[in-house]
C-alpha atoms as a PDB file:
ATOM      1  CA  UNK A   1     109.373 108.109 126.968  1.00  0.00           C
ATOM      2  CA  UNK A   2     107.513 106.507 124.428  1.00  0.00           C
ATOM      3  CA  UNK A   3     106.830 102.502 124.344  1.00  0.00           C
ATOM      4  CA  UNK A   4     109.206 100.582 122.298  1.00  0.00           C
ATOM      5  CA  UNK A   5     105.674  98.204 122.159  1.00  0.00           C
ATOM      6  CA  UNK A   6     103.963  99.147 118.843  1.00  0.00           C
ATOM      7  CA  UNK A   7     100.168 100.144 119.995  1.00  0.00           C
ATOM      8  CA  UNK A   8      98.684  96.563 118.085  1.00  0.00           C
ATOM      9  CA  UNK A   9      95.018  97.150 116.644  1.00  0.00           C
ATOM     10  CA  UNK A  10      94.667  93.562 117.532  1.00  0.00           C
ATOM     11  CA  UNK A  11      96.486  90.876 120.243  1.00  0.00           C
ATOM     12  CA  UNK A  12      95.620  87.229 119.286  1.00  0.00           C
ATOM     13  CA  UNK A  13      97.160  84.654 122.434  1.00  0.00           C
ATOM     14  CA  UNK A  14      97.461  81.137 120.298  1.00  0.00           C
ATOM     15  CA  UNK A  15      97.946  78.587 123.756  1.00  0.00           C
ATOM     16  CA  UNK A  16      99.766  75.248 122.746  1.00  0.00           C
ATOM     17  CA  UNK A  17     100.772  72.661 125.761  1.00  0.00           C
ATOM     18  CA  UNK A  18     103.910  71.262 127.549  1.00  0.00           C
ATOM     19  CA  UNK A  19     106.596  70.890 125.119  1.00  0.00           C
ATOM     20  CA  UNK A  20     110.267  71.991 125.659  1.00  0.00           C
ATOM     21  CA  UNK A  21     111.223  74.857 123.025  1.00  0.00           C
ATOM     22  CA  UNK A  22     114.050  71.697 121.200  1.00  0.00           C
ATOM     23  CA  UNK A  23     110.831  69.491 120.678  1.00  0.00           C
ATOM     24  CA  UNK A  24     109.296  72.741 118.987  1.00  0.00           C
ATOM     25  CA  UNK A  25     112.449  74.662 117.081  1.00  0.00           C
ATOM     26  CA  UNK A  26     113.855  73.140 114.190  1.00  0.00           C
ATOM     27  CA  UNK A  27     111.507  69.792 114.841  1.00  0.00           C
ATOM     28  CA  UNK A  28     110.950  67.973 110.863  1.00  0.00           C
ATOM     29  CA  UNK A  29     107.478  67.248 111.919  1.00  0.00           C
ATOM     30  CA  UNK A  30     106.834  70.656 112.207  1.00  0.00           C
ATOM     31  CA  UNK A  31     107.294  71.890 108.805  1.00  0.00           C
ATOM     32  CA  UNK A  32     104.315  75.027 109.311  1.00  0.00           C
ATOM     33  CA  UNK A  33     106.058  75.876 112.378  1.00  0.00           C
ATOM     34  CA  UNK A  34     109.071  75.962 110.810  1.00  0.00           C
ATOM     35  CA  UNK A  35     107.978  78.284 108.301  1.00  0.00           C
ATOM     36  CA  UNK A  36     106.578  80.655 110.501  1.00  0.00           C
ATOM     37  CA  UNK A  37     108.942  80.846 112.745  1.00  0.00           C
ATOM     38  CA  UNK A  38     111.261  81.878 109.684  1.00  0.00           C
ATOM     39  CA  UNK A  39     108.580  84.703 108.642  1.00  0.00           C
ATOM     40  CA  UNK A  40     108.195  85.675 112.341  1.00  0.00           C
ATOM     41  CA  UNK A  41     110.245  86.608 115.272  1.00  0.00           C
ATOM     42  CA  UNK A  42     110.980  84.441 118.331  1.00  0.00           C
ATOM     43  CA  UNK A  43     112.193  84.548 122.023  1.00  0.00           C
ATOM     44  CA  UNK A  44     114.866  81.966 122.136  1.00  0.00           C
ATOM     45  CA  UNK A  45     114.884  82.490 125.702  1.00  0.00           C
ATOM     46  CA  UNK A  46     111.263  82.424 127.272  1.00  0.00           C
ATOM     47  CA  UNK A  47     110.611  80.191 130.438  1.00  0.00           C
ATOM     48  CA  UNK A  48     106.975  79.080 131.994  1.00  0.00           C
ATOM     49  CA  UNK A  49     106.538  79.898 135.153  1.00  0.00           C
ATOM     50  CA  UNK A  50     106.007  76.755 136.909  1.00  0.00           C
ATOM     51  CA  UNK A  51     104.154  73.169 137.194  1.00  0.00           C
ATOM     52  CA  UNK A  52     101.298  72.166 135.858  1.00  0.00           C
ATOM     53  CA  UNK A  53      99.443  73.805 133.351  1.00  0.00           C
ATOM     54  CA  UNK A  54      96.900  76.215 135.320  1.00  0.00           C
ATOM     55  CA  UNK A  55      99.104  78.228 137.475  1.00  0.00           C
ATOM     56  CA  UNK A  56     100.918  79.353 134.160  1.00  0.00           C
ATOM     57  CA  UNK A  57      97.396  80.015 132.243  1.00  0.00           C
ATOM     58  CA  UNK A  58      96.838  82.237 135.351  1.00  0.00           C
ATOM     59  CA  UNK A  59     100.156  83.990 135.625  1.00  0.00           C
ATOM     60  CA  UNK A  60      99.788  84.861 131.756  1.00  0.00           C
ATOM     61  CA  UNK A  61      96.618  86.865 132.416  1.00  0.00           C
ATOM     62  CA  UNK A  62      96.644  87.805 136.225  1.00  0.00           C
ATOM     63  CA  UNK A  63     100.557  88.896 136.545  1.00  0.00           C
ATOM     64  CA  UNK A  64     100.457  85.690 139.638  1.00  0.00           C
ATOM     65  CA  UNK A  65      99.247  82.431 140.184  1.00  0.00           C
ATOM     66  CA  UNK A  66      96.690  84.180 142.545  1.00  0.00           C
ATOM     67  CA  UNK A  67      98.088  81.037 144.610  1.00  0.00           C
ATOM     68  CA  UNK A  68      96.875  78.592 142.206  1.00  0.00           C
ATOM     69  CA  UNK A  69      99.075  75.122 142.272  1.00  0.00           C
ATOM     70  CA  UNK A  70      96.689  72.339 140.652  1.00  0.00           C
ATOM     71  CA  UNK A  71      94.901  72.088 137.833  1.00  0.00           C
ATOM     72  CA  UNK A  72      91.859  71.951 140.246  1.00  0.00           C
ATOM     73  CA  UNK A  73      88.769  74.187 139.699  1.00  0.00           C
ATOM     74  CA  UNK A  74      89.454  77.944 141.230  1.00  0.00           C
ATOM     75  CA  UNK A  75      87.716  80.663 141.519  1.00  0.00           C
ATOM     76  CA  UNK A  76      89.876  83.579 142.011  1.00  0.00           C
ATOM     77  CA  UNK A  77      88.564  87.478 142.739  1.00  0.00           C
ATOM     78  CA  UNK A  78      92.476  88.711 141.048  1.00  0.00           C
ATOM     79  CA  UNK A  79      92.465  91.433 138.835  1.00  0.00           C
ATOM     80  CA  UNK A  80      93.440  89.893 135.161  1.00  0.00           C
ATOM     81  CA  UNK A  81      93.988  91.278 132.130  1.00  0.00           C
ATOM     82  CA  UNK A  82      90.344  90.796 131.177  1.00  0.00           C
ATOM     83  CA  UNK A  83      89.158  93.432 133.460  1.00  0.00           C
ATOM     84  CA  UNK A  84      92.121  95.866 132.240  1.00  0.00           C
ATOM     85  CA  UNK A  85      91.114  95.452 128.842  1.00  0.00           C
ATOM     86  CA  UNK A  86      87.663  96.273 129.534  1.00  0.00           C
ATOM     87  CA  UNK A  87      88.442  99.352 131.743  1.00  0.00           C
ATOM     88  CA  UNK A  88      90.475 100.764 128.908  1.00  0.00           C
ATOM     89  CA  UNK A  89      87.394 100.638 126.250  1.00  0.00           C
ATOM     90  CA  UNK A  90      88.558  97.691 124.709  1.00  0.00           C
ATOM     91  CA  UNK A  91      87.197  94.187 123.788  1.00  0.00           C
ATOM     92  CA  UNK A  92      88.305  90.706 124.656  1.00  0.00           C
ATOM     93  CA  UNK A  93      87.083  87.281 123.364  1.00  0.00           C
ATOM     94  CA  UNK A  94      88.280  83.803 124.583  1.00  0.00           C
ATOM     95  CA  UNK A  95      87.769  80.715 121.767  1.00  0.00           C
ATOM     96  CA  UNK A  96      88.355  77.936 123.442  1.00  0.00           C
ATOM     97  CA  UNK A  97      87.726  74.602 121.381  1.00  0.00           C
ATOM     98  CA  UNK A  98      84.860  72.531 122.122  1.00  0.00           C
ATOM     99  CA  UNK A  99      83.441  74.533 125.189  1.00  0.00           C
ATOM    100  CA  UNK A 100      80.089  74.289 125.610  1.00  0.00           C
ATOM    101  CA  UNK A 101      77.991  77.346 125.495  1.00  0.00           C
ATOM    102  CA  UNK A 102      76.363  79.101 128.181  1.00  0.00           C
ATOM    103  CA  UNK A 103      79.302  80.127 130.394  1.00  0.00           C
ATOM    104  CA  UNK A 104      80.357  76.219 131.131  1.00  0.00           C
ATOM    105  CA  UNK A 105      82.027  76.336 134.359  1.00  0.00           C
ATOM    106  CA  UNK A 106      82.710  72.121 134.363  1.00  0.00           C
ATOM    107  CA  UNK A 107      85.521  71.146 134.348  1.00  0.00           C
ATOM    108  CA  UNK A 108      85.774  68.792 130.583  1.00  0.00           C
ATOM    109  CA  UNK A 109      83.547  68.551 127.674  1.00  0.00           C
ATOM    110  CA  UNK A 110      84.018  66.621 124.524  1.00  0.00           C
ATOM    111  CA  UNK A 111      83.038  67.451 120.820  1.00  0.00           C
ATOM    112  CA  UNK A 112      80.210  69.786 119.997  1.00  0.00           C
ATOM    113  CA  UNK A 113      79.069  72.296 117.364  1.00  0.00           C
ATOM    114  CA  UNK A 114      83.922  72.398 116.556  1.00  0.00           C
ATOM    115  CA  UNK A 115      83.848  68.302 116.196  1.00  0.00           C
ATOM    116  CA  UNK A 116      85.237  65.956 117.994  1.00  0.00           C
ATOM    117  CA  UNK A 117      87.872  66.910 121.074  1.00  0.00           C
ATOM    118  CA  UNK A 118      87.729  67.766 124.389  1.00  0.00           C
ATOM    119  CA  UNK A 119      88.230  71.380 126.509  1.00  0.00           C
ATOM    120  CA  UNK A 120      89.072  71.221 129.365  1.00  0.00           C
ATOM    121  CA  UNK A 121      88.647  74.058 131.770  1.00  0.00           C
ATOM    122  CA  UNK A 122      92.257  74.308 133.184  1.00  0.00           C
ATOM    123  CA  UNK A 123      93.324  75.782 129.979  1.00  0.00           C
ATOM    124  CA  UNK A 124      90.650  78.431 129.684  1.00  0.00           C
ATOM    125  CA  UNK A 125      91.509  81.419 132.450  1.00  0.00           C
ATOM    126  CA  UNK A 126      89.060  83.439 131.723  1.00  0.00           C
ATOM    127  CA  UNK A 127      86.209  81.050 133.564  1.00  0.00           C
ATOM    128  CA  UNK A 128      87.988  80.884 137.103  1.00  0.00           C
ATOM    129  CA  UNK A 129      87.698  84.503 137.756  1.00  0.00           C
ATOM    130  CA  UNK A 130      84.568  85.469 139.570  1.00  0.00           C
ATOM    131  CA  UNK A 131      83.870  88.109 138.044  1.00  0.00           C
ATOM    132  CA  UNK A 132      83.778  86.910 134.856  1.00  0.00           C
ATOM    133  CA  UNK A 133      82.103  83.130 135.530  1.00  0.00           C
ATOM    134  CA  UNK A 134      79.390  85.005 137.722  1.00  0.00           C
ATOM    135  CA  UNK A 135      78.664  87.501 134.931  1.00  0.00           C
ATOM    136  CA  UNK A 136      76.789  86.205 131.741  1.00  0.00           C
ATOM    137  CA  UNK A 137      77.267  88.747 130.063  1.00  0.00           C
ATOM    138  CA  UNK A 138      80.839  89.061 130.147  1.00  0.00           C
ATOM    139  CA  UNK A 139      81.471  85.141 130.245  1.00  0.00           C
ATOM    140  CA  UNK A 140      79.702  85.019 126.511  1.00  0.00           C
ATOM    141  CA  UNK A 141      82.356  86.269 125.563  1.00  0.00           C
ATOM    142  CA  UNK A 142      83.993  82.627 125.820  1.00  0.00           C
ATOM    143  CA  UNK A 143      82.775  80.668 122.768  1.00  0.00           C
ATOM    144  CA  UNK A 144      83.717  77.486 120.646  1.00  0.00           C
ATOM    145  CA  UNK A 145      85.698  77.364 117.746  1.00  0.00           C
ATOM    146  CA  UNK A 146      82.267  77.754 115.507  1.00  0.00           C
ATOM    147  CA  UNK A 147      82.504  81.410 116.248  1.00  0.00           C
ATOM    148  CA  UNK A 148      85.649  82.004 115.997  1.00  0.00           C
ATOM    149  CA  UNK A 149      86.413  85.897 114.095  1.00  0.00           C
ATOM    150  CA  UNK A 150      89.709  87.975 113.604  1.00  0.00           C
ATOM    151  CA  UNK A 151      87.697  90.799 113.745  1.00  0.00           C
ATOM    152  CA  UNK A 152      85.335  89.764 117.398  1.00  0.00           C
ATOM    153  CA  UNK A 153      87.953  92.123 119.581  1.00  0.00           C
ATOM    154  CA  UNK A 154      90.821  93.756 120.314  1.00  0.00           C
ATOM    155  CA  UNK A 155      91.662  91.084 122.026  1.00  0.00           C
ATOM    156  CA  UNK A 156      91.322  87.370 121.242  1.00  0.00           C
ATOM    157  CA  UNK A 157      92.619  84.153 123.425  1.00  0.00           C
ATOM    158  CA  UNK A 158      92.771  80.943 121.416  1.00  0.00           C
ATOM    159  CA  UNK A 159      92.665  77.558 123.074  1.00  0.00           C
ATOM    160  CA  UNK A 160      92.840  74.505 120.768  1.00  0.00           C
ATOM    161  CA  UNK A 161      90.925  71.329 122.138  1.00  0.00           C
ATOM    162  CA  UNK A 162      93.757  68.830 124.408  1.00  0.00           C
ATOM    163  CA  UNK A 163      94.726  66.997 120.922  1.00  0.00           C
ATOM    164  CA  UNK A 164      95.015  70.581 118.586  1.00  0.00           C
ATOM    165  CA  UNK A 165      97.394  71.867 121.498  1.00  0.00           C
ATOM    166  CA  UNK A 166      99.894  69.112 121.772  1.00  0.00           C
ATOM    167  CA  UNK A 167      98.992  67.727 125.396  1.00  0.00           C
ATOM    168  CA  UNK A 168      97.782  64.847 124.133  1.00  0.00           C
ATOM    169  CA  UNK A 169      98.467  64.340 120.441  1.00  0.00           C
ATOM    170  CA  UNK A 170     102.124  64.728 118.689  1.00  0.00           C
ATOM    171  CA  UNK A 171     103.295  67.675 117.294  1.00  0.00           C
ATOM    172  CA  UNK A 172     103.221  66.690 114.067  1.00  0.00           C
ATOM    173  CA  UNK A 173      99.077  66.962 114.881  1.00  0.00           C
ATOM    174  CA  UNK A 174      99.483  70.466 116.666  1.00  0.00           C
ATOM    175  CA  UNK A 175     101.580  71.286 113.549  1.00  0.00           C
ATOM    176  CA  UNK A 176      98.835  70.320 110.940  1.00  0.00           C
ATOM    177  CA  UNK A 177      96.506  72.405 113.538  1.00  0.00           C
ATOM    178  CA  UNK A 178      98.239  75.236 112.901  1.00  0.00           C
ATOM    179  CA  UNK A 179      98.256  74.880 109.398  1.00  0.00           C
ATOM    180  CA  UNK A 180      94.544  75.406 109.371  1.00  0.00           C
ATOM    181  CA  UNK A 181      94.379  78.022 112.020  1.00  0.00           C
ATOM    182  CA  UNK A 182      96.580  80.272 111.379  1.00  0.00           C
ATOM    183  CA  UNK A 183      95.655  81.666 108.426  1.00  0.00           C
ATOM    184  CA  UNK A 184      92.326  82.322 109.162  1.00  0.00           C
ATOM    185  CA  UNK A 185      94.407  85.099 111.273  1.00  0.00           C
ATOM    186  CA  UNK A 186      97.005  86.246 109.191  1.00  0.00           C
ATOM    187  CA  UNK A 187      95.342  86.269 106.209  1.00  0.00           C
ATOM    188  CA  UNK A 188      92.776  88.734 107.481  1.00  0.00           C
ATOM    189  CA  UNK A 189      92.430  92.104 107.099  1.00  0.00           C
ATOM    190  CA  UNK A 190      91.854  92.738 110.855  1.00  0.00           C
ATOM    191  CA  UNK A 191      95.851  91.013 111.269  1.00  0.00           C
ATOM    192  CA  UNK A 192      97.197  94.821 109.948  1.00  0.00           C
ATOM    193  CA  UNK A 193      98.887  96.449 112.854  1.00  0.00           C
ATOM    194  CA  UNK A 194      98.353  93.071 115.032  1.00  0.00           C
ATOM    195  CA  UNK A 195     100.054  90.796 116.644  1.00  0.00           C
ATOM    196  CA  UNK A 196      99.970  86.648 117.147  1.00  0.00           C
ATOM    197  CA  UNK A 197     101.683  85.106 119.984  1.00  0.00           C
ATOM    198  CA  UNK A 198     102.165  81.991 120.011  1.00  0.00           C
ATOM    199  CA  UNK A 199     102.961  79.839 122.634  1.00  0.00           C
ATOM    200  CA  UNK A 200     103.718  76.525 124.710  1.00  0.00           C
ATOM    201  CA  UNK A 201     102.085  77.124 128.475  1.00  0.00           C
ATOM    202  CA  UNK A 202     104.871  75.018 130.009  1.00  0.00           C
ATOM    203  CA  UNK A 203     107.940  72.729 128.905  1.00  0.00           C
ATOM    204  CA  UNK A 204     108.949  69.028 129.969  1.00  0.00           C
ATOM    205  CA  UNK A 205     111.777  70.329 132.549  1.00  0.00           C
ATOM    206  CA  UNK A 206     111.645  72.766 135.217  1.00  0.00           C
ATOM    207  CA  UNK A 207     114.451  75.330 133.550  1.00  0.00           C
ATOM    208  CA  UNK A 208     113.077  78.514 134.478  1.00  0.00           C
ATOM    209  CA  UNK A 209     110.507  77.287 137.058  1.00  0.00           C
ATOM    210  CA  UNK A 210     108.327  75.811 134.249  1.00  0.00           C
ATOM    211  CA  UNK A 211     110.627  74.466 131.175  1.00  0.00           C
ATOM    212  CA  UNK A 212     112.418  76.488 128.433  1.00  0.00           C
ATOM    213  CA  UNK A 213     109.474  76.957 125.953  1.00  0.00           C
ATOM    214  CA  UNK A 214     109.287  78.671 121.951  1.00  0.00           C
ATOM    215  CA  UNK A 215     107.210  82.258 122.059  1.00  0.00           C
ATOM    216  CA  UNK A 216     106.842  83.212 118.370  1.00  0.00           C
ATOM    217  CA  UNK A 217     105.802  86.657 117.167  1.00  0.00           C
ATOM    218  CA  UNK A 218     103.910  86.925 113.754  1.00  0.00           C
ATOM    219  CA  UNK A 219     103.150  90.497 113.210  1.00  0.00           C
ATOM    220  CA  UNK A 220     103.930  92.925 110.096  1.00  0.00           C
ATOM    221  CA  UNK A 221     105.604  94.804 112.694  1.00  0.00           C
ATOM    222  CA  UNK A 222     107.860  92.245 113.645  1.00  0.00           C
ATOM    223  CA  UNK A 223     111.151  91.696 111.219  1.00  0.00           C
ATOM    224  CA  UNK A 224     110.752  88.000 109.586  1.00  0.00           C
ATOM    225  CA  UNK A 225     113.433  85.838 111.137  1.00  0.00           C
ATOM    226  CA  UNK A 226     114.662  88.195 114.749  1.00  0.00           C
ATOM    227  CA  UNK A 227     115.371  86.295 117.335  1.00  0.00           C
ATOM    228  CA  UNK A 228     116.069  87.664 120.951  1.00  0.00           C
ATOM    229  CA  UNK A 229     118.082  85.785 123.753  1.00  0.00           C
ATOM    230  CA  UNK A 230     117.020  87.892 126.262  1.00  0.00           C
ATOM    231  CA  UNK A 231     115.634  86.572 129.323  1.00  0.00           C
ATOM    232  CA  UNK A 232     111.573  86.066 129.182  1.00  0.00           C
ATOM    233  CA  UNK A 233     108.604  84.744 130.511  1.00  0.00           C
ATOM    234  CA  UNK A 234     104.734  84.094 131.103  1.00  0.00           C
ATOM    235  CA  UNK A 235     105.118  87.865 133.052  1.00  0.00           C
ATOM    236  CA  UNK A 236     106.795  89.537 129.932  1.00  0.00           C
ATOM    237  CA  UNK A 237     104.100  88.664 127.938  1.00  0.00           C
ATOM    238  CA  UNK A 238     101.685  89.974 129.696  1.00  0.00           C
ATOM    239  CA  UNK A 239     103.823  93.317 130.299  1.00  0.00           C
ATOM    240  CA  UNK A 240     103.962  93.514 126.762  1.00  0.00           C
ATOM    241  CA  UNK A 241     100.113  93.686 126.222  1.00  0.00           C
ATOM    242  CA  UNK A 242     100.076  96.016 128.626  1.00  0.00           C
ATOM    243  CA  UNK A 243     102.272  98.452 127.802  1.00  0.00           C
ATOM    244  CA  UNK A 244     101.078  98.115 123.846  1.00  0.00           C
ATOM    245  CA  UNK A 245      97.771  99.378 124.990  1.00  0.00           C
ATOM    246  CA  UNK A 246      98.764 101.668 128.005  1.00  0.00           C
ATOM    247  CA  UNK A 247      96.890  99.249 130.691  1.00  0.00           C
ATOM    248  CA  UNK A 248      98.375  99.366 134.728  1.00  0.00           C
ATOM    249  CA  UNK A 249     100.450  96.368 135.228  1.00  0.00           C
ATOM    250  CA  UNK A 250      99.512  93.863 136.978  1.00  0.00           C
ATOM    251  CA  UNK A 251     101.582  92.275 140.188  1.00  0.00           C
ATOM    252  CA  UNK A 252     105.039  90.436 138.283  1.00  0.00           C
ATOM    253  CA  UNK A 253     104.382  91.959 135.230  1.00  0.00           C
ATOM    254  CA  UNK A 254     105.500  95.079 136.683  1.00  0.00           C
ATOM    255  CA  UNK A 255     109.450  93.807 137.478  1.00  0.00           C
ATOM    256  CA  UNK A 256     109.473  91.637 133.931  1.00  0.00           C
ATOM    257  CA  UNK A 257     110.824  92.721 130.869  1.00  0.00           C
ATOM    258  CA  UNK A 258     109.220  93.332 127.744  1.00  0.00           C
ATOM    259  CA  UNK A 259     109.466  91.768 124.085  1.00  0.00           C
ATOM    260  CA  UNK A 260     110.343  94.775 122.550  1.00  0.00           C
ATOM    261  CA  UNK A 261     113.237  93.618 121.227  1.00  0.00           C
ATOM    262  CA  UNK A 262     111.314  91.350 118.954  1.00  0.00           C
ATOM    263  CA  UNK A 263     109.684  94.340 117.051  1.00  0.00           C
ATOM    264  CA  UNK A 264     110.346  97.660 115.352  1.00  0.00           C
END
């Protein structure tokens, strides 16, 4: 049978932090998000996985937490989606905002060639898998926000600095973030036949094992204003990628649904 998943020329993952889908939805000081979300489609139903931050930025690319329960420093030897997306002939990039270059493995830096703001490692996935931190090569493929192109892969992970993503600044801040971002996606020629996710890596409660958070969908494939109140998670996510580009699944992925319903 053939996917319901439209085969995307390009994936871009836009990471925003810990706020529960009602501070998100229909929030006044979020007038961009608004907006999108009324040109877009979105899961009124997705869930994080757990508490804190890490073990979800792990589940969204390994299918697990690979055990993870802190937002300590790991360094896992899981398959990820990384590796997939390599097997299968295609590219990957990770931007995460104000990482040093030179595969940084620390675990904070502040400003740099993107300004002022800080990365922390936590929120950056890519680094704590051996296989990618012990490889320069493949770990220059995580860069700062100075680099940042719609066009650098098939795939492309964006991780705003701890103010751009909400942890630590309002969302009226992560709002005006997205204002600037965004566009630099959608209005690119590379965004035909493509997909942005956006999402919150966890909520304020524990509904769902990590907080009932917003998953918007801003793709021309994806009707402007669908929602779906289906059941989803971290896991569906990633089963979506997968089955979009015909990768194996990886560990939950394989029992989660899909966001089909949020396309053509």
């Amino acid at each position: 049978m053939a996917s319901a998943i439209p085969t995307f020329r390009h994936v871009y993952l836009l990471m925003m932090e810990n706020k529960e889908y009602g501070r998100i939805v229909g929030n006044p000081s979020a007038p961009f998000l608004s907006d999108l979300i009324a040109r877009s489609a979105l899961s009124t139903n997705d869930h994080a996985i757990t508490h804190p931050s890490q073990p979800n930025y792990i589940a969204l690319v390994a299918g697990s937490t690979s055990g993870v329960r802190d937002d300590g420093k790991h360094d896992l030897d899981a398959p990820n989606l990384f590796d997939q997306i390599e097997a299968a002939g295609r590219s990957w990039a990770v931007f995460a905002q104000n990482v040093p270059a030179g595969c940084f493995r620390g675990t904070d830096a502040t400003d740099g060639p993107d300004g002022p703001g800080k990365y922390v490692r936590k929120h950056n996935p890519a680094i704590s898998f051996r296989g990618i931190s012990g490889d320069p090569a493949r770990c220059a493929g995580i860069t700062d926000f100075s680099h940042f192109d719609p066009t650098a892969a098939d795939f492309e992970m964006v991780i705003p600095n701890l103010c751009n993503d909400m942890h630590d600044c309002s969302v009226a801040t992560g709002d005006a973030f997205l204002r600037s971002f965004v566009p630099r996606i959608t209005d690119s020629p590379a965004f035909a036949h493509s997909v942005l996710f956006i999402t919150w890596d966890e909520g304020t409660s524990s509904e769902g094992g990590g907080g009932h958070v917003a998953l918007v969908a801003t793709s021309p494939l994806a009707p402007p204003g669908r929602t779906s109140g289906k059941a989803h998670d971290h896991y569906s996510l990633l089963h979506t990628i997968e089955e979009a580009w015909g990768l194996p699944c990886l560990s939950n992925a394989c029992g989660a649904n899909d966001l089909a319903d949020l396309f053509r």
